[in-house]
C-alpha atoms as a PDB file:
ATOM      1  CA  UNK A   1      -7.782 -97.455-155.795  1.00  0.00           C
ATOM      2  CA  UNK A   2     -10.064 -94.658-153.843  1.00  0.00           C
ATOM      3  CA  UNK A   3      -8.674 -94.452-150.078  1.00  0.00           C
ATOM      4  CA  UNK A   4      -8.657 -90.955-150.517  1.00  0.00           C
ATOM      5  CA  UNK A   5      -8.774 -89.395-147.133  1.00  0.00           C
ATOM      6  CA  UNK A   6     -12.549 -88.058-146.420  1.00  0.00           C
ATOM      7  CA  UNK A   7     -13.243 -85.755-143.872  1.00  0.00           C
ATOM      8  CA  UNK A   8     -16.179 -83.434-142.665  1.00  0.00           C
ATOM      9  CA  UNK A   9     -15.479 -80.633-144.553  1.00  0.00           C
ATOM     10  CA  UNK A  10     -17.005 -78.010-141.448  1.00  0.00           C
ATOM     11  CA  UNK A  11     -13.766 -79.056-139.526  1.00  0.00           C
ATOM     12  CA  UNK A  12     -11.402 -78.876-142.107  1.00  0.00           C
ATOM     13  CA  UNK A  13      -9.211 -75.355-141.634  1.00  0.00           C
ATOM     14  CA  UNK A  14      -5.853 -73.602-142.844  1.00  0.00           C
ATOM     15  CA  UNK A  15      -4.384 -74.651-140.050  1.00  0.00           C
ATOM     16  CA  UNK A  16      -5.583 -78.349-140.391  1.00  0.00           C
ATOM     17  CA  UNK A  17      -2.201 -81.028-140.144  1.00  0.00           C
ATOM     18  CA  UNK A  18      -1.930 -83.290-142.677  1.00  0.00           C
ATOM     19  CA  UNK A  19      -0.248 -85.802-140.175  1.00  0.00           C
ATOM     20  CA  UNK A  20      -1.442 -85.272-137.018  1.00  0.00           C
ATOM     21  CA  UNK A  21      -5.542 -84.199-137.412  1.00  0.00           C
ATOM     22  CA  UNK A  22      -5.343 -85.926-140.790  1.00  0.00           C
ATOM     23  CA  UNK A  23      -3.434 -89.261-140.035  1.00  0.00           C
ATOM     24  CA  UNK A  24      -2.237 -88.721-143.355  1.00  0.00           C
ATOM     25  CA  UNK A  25       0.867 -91.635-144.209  1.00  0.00           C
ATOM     26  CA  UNK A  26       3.692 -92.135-146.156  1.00  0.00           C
ATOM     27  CA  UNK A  27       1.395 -93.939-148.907  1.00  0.00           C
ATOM     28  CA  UNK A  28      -1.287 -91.451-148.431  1.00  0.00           C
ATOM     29  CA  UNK A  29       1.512 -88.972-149.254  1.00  0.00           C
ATOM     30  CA  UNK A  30       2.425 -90.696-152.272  1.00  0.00           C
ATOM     31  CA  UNK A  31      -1.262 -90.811-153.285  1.00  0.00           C
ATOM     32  CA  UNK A  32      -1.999 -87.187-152.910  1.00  0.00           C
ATOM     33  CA  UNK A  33       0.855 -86.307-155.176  1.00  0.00           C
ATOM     34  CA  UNK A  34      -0.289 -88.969-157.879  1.00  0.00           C
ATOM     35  CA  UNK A  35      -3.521 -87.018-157.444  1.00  0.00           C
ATOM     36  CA  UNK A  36      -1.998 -83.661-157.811  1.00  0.00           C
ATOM     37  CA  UNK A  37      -0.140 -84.527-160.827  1.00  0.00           C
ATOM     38  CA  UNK A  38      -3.519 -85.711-162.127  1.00  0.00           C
ATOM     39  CA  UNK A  39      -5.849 -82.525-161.403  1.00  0.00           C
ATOM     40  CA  UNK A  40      -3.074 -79.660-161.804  1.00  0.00           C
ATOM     41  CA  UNK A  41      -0.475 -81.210-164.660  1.00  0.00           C
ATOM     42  CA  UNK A  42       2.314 -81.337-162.817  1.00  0.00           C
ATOM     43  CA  UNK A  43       4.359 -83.873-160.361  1.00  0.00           C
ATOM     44  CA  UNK A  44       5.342 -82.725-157.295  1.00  0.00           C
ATOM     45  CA  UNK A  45       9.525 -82.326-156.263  1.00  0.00           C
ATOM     46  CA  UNK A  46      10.442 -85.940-154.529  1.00  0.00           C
ATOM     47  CA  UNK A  47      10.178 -85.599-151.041  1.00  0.00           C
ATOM     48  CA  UNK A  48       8.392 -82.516-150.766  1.00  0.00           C
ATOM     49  CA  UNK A  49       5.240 -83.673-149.217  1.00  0.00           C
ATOM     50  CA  UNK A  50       7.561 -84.228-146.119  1.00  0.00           C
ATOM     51  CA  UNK A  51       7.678 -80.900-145.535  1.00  0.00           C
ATOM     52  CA  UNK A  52       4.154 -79.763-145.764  1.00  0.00           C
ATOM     53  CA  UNK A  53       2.497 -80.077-142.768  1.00  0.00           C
ATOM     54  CA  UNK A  54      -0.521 -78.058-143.140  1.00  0.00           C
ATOM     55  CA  UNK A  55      -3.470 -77.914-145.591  1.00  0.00           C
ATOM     56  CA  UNK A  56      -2.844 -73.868-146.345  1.00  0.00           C
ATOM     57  CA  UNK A  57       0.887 -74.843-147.016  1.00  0.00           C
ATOM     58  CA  UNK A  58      -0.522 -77.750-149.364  1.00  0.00           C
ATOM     59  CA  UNK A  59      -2.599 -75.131-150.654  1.00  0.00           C
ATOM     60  CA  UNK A  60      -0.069 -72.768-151.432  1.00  0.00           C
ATOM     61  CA  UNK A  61       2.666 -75.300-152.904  1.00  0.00           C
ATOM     62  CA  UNK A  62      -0.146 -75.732-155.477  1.00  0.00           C
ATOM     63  CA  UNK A  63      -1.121 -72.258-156.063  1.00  0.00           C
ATOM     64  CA  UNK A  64       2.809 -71.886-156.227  1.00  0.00           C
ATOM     65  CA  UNK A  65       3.642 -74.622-158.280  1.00  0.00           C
ATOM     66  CA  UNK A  66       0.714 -74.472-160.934  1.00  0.00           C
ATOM     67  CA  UNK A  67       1.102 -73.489-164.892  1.00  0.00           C
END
């Protein structure tokens, strides 16, 4: 599966919302955490990609969260 969300990266900022400039979904949600847990080695809490709601604070959970 490769729906990964694909954007022009020029109009991509901090401030950027995952839901509302991004359209980003429930399943898209699911898939971005599958995708973390891939890259950085480790699986985000349940329910916490409800609360981010921009790409800086996606950003920082994984700067955060990372071994």
């Amino acid at each position: 599966m490769n729906n990964r969300l694909e954007y022009d990266a020029e109009r991509l900022t901090p401030e950027t919302e995952l839901k509302r400039d991004l359209g980003m979904t429930s399943l898209d949600a699911v898939e971005t955490s599958l995708f973390i847990k891939r890259t950085f080695g480790f699986q985000p809490e349940r329910g916490v990609m409800k609360t981010i709601g921009t790409l800086q604070d996606l950003y920082d959970y994984i700067e955060d969260h990372q071994g």
